[in-house]
N, C-alpha and C. Protein backbone atom coordinates (compact mmCIF):
# COMPACT_ATOMS: atom_id res chain seq x y z
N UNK A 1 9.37 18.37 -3.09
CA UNK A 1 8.03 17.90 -2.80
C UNK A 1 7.41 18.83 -1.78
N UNK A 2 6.92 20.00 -2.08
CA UNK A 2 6.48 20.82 -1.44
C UNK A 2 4.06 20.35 -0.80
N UNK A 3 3.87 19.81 -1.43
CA UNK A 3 2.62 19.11 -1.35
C UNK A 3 2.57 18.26 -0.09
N UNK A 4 1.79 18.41 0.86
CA UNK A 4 1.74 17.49 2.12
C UNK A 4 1.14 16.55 1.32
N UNK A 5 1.65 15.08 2.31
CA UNK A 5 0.64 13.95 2.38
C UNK A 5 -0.02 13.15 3.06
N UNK A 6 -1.28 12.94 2.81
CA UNK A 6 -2.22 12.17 3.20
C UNK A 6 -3.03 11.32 3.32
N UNK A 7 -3.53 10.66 3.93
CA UNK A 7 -4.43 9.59 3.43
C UNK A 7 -6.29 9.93 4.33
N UNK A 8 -6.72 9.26 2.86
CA UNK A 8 -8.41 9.15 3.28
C UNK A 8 -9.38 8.52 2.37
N UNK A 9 -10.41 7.59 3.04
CA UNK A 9 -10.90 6.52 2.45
C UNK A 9 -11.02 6.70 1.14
N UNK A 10 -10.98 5.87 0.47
CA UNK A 10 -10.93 5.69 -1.19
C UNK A 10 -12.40 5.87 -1.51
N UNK A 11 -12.91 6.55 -2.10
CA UNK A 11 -14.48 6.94 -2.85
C UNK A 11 -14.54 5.67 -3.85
N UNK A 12 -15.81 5.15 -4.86
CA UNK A 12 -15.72 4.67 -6.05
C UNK A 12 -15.24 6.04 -6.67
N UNK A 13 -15.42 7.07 -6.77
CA UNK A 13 -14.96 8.12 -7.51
C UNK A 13 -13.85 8.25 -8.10
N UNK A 14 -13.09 8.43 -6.60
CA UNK A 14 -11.60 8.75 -6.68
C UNK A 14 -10.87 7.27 -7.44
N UNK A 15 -11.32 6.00 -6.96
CA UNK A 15 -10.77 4.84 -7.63
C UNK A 15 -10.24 5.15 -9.11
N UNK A 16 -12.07 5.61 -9.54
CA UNK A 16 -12.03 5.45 -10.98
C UNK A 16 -11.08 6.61 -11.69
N UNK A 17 -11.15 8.11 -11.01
CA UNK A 17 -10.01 8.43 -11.46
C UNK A 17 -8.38 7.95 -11.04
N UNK A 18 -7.88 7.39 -10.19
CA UNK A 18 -6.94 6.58 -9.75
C UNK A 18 -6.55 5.48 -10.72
N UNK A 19 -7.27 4.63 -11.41
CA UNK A 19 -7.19 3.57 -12.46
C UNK A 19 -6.83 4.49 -13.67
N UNK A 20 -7.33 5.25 -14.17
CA UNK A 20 -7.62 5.94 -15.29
C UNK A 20 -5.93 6.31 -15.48
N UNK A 21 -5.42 6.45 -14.90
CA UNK A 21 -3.61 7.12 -14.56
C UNK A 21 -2.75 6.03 -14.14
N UNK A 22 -3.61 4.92 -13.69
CA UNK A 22 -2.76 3.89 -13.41
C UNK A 22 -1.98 3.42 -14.57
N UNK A 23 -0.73 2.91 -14.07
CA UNK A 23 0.86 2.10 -14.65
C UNK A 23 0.89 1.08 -13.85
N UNK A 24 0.61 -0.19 -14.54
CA UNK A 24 1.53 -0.94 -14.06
C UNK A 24 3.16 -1.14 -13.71
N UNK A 25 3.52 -1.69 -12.61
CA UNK A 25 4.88 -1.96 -12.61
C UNK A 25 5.69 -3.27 -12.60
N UNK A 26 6.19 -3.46 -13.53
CA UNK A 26 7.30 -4.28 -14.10
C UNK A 26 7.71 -5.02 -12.53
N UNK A 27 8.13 -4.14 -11.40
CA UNK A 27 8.61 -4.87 -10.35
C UNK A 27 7.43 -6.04 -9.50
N UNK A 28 5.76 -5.34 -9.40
CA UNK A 28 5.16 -6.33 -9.35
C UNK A 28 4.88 -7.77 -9.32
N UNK A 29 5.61 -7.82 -10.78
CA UNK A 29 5.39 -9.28 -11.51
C UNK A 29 6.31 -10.29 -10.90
N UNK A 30 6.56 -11.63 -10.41
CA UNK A 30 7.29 -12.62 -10.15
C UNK A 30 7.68 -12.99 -11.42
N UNK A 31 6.70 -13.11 -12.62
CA UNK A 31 7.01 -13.36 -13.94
C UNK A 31 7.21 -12.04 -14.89
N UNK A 32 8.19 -11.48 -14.45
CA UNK A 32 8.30 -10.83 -15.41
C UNK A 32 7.59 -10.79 -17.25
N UNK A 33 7.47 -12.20 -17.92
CA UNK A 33 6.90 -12.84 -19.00
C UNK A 33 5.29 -12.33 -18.67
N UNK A 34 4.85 -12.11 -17.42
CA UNK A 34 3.47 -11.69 -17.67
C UNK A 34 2.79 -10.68 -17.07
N UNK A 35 3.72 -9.38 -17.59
CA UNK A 35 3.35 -8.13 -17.55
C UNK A 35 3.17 -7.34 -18.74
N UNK A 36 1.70 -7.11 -18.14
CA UNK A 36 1.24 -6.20 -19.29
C UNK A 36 0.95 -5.21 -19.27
N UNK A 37 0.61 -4.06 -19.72
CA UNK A 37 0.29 -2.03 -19.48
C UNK A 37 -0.99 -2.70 -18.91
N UNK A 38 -1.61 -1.99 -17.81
CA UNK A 38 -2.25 -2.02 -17.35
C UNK A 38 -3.59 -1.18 -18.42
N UNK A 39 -4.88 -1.21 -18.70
CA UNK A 39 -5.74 -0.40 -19.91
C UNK A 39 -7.34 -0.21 -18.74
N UNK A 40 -7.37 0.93 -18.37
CA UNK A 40 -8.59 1.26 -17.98
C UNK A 40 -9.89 0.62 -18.22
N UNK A 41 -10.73 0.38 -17.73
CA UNK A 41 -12.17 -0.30 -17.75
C UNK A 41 -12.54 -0.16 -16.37
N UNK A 42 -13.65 0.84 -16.81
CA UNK A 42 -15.08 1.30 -15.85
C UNK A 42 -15.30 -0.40 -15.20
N UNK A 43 -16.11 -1.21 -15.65
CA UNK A 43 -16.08 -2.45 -15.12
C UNK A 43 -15.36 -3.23 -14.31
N UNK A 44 -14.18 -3.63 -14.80
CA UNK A 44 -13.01 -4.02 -13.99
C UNK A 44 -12.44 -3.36 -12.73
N UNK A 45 -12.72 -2.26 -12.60
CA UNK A 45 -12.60 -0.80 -11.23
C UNK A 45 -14.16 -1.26 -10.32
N UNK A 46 -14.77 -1.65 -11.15
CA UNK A 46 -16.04 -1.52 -10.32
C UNK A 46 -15.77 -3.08 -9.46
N UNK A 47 -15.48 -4.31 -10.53
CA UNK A 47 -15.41 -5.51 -9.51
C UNK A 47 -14.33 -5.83 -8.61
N UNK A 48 -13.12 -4.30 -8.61
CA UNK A 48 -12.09 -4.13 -8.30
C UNK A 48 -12.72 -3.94 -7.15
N UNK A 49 -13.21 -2.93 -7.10
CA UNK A 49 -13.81 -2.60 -5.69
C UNK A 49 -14.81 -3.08 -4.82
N UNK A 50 -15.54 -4.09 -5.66
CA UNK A 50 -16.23 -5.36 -4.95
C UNK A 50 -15.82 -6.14 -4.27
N UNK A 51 -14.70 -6.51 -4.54
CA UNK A 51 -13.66 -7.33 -3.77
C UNK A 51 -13.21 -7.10 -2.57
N UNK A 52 -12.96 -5.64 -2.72
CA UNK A 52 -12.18 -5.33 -1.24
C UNK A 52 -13.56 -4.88 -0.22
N UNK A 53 -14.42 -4.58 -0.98
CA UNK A 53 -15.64 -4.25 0.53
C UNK A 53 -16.33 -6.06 0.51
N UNK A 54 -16.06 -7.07 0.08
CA UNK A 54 -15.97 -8.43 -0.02
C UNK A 54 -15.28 -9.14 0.88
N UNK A 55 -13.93 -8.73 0.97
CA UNK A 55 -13.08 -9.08 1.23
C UNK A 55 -12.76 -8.34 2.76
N UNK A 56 -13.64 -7.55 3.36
CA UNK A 56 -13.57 -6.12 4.46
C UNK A 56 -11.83 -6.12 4.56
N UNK A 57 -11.68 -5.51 3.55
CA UNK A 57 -10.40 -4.94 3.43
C UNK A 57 -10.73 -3.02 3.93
N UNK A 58 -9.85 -2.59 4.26
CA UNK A 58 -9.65 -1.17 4.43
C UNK A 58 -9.44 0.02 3.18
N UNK A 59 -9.69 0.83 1.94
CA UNK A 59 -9.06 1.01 1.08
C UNK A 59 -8.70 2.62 1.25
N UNK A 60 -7.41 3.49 1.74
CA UNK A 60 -6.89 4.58 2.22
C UNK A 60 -6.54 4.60 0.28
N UNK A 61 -6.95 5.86 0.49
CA UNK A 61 -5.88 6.66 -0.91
C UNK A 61 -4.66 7.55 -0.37
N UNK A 62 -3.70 7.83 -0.98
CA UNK A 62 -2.54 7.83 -0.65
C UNK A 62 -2.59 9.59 -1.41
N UNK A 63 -2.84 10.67 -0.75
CA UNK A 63 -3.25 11.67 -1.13
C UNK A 63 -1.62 12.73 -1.41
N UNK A 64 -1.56 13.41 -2.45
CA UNK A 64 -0.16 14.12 -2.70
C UNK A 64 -0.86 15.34 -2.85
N UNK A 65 -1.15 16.74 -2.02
CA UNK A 65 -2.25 17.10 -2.28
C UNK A 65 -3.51 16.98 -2.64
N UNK A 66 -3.92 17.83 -3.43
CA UNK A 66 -4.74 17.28 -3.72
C UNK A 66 -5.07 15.82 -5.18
N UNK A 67 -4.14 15.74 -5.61
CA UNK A 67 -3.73 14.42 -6.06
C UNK A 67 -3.88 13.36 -5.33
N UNK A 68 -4.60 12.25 -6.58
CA UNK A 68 -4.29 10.93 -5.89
C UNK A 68 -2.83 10.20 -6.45
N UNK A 69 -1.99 9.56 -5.19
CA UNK A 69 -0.85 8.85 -5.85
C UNK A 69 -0.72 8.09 -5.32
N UNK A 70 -1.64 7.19 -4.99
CA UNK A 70 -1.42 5.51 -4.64
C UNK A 70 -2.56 4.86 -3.29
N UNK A 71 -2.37 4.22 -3.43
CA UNK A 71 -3.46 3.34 -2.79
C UNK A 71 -2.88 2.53 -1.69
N UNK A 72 -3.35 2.55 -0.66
CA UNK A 72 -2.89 1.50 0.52
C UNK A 72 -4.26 0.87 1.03
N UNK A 73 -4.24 -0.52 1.19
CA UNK A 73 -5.16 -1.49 1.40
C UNK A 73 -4.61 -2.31 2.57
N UNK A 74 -5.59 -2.25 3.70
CA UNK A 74 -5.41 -2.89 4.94
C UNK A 74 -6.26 -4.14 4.62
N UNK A 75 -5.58 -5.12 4.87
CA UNK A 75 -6.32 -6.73 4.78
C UNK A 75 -5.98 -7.25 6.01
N UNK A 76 -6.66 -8.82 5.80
CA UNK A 76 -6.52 -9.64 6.75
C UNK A 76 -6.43 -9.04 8.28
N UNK A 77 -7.77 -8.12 8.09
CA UNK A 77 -7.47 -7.47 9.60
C UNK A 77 -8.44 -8.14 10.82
N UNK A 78 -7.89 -8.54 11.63
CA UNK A 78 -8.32 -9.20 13.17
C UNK A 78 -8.14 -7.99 14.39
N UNK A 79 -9.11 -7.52 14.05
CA UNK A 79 -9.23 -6.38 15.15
C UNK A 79 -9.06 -6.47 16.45
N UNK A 80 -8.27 -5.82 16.96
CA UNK A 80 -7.04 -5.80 18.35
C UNK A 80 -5.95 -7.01 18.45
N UNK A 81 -5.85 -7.69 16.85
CA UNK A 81 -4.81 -8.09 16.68
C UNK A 81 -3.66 -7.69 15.72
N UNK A 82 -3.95 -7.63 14.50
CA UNK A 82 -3.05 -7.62 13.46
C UNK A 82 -3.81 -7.03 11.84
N UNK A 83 -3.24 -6.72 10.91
CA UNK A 83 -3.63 -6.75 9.67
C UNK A 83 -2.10 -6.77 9.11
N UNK A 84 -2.29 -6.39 7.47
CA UNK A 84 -1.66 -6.37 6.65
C UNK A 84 -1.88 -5.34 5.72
N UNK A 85 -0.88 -4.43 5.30
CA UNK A 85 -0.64 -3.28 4.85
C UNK A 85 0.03 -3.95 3.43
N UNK A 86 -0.96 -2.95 1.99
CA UNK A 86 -0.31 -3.35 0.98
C UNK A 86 -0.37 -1.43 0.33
N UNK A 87 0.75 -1.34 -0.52
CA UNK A 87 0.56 -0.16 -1.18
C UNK A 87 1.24 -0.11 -2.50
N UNK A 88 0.23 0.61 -3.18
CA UNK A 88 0.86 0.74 -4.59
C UNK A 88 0.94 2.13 -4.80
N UNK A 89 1.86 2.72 -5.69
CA UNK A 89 1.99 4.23 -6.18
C UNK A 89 0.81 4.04 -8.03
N UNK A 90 0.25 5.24 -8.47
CA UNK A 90 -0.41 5.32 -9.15
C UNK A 90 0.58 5.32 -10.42
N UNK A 91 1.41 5.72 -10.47
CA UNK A 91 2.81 5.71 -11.90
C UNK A 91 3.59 6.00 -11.32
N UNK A 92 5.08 6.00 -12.35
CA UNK A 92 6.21 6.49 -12.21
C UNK A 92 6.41 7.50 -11.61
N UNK A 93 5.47 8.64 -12.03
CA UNK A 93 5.74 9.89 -11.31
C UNK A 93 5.67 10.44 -9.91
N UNK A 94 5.18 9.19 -9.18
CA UNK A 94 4.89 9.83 -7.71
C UNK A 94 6.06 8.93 -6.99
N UNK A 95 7.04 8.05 -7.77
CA UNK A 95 7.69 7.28 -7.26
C UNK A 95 9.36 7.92 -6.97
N UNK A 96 9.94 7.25 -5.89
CA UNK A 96 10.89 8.18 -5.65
C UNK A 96 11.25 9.82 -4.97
N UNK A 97 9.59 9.90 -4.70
CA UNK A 97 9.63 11.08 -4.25
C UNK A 97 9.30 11.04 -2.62
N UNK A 98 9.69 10.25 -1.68
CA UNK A 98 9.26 9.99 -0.31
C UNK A 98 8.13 9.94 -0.32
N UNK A 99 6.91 9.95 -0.99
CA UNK A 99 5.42 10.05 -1.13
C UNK A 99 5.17 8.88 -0.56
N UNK A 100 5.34 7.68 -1.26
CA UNK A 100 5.48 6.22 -0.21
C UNK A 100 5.55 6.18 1.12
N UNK A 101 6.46 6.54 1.35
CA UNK A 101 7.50 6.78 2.65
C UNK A 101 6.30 7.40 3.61
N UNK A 102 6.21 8.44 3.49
CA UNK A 102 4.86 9.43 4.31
C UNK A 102 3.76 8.29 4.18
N UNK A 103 3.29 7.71 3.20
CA UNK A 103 1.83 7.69 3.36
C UNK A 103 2.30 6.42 4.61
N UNK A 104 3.16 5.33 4.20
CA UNK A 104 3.47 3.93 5.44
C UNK A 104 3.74 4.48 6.34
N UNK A 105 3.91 5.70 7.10
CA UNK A 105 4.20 5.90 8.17
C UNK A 105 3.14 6.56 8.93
N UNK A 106 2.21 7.33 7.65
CA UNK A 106 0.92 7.36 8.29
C UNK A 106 -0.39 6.29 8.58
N UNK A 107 0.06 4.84 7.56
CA UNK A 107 -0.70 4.00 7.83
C UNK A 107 -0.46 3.35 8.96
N UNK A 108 0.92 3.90 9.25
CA UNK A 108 1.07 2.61 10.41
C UNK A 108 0.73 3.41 11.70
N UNK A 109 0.34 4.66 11.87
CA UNK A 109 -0.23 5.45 12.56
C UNK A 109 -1.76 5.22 12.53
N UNK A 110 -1.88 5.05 11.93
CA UNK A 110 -3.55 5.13 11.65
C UNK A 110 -3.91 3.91 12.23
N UNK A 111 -3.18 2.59 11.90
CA UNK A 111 -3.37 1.07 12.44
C UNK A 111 -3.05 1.03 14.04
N UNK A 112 -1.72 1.66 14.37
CA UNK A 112 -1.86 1.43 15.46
C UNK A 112 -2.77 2.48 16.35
N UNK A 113 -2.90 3.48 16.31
CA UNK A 113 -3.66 4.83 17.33
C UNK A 113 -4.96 4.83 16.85
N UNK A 114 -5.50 4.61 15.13
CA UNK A 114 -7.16 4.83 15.54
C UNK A 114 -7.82 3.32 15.24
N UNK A 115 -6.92 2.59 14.73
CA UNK A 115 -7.72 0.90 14.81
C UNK A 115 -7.55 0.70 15.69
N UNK A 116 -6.39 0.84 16.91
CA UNK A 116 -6.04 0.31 17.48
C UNK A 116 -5.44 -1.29 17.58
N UNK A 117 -4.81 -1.56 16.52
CA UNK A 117 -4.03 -2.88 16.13
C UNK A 117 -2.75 -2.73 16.27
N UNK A 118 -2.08 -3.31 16.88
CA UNK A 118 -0.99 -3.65 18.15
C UNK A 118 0.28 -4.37 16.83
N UNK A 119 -0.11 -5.20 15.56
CA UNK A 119 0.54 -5.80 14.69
C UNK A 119 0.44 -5.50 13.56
N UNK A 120 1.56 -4.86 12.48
CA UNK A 120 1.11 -4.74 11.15
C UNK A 120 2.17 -5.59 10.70
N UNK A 121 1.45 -6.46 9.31
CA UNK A 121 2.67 -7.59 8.75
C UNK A 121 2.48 -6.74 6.95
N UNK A 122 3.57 -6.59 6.48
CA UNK A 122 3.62 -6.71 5.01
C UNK A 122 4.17 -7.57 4.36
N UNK A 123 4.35 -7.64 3.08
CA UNK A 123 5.36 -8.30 2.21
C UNK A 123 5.74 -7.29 1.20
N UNK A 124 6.66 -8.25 0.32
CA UNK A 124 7.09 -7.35 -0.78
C UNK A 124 7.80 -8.78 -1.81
N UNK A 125 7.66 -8.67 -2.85
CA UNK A 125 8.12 -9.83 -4.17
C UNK A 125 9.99 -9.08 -3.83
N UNK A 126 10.19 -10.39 -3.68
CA UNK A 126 12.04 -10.81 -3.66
C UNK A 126 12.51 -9.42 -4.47
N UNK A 127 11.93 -9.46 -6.12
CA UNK A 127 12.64 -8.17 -6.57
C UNK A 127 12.13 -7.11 -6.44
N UNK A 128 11.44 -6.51 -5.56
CA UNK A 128 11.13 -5.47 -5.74
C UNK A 128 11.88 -4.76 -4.24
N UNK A 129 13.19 -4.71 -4.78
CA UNK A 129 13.34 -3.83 -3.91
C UNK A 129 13.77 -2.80 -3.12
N UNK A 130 12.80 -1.65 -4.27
CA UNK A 130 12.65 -0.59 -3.78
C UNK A 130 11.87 -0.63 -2.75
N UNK A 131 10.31 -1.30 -2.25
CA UNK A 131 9.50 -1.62 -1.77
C UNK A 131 9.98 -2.04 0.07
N UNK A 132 11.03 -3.01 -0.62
CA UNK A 132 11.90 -3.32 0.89
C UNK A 132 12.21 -2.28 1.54
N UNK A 133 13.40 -1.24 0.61
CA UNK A 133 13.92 -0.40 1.22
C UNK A 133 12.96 0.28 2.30
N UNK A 134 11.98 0.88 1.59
CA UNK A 134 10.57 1.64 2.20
C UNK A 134 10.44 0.75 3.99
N UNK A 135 9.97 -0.69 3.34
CA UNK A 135 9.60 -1.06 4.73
C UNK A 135 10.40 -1.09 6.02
N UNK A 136 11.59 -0.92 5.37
CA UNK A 136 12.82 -1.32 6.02
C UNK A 136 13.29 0.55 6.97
N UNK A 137 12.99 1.29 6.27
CA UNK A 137 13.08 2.71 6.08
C UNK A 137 11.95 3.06 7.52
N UNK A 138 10.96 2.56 7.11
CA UNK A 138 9.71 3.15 8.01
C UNK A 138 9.14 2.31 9.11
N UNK A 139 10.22 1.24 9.86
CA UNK A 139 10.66 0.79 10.39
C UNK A 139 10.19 -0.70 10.70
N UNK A 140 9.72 -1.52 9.43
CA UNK A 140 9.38 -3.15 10.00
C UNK A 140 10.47 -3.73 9.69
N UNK A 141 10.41 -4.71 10.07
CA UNK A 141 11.41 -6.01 10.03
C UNK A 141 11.42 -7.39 9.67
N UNK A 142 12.62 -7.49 8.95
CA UNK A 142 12.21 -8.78 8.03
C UNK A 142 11.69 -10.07 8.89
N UNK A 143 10.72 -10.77 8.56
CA UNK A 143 10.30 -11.80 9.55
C UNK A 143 10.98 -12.71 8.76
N UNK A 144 11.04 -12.64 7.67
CA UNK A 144 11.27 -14.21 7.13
C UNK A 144 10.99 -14.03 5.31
N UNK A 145 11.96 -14.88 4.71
CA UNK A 145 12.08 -15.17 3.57
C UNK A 145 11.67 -16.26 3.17
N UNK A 146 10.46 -16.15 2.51
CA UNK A 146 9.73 -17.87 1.92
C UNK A 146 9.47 -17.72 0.55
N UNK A 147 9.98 -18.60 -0.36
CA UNK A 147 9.34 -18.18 -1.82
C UNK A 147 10.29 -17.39 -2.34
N UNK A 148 8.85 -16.78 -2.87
CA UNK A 148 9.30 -15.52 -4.00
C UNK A 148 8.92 -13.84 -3.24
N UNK A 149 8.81 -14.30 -2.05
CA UNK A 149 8.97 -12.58 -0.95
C UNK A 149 9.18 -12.85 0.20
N UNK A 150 9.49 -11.47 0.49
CA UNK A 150 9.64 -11.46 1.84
C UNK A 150 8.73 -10.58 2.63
N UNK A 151 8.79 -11.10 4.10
CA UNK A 151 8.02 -10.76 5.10
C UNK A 151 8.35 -10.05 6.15
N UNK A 152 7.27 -9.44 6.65
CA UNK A 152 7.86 -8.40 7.48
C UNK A 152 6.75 -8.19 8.74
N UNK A 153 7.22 -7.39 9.09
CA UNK A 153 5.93 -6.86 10.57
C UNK A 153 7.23 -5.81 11.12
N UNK A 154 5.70 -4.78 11.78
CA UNK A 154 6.56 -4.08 12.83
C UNK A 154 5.24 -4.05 13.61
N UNK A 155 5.71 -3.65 15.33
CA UNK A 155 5.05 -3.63 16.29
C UNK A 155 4.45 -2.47 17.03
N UNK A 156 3.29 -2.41 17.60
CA UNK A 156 3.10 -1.00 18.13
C UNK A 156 3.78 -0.30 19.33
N UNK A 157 4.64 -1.25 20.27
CA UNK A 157 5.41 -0.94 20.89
C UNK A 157 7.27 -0.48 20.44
N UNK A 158 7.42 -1.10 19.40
CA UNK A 158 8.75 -0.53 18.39
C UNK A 158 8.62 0.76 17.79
N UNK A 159 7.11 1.50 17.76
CA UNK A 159 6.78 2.61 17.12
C UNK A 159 7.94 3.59 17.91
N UNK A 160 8.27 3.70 18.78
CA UNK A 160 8.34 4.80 19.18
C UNK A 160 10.16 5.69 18.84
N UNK A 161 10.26 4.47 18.06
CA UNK A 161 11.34 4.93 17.30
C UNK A 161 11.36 5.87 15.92
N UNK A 162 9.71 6.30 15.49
CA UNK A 162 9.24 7.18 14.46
C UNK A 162 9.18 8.26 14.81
């Protein structure tokens, strides 16, 4: 993996090419029974992205050069308290390659030094977990097992073990 990585705000642009390449993943699903190939639509990208400036979510693209390979979305954010970090890879192909790995360690840089938010919490679905490993890797900690995932947070004072 010779390609640095990066992150920077998600365009409608870049989305729409981002969807266009999108794979769903099988690990996603709690129901396995209701996964389906994910099929492009201009429309569906557009109310995709209604949601999250709806929702004042954060939306970082997850940059592999100049490639897009995945998306990280800051939610539930309470500024100079906490948010929540979600990320997806764009397909198979950017997976496995530490690309993940870099971009959560730059989000959690970015949350704590230019938001200045002191708490990041994620989750991850029970099976998925490759997803764990990552969080576990780039240093949060399991808070707790409820359901069908688990929970996590790491702190801005634990950073300094990165």
């Amino acid at each position: 993996m010779n390609e640095p990585v990066s992150l920077c705000p998600m365009t409608v642009e870049m989305y729409h090419a981002y969807y266009r390449e999108y794979q769903n993943d099988p690990d996603l699903y709690i129901n396995k029974n209701e996964y389906k190939p994910f099929v492009y639509s201009p429309e569906w990208v557009d109310r995709y992205i209604q949601r999250q400036i709806e929702r004042n979510r954060k939306s970082l693209a997850v940059m592999h050069g100049e490639e897009i390979a995945g998306e990280i979305i800051l939610k539930d954010i309470e500024p100079g308290k906490s948010a929540t970090l979600s990320i997806c890879m764009k397909n198979d192909r950017y997976k496995g390659r530490g690309i993940g790995t870099q971009a959560e360690r730059l989000a959690i840089d970015y949350v704590f030094h230019e938001l200045d938010i002191p708490v990041l919490y994620a989750d991850s679905i029970l099976s998925n977990e490759r997803s764990q490993h990552v969080l576990e890797k780039v240093g949060f900690q399991l808070l707790r097992t409820e359901g069908d995932f688990k929970y996590y947070i790491i702190e801005r004072l634990s950073d300094i073990s990165r």
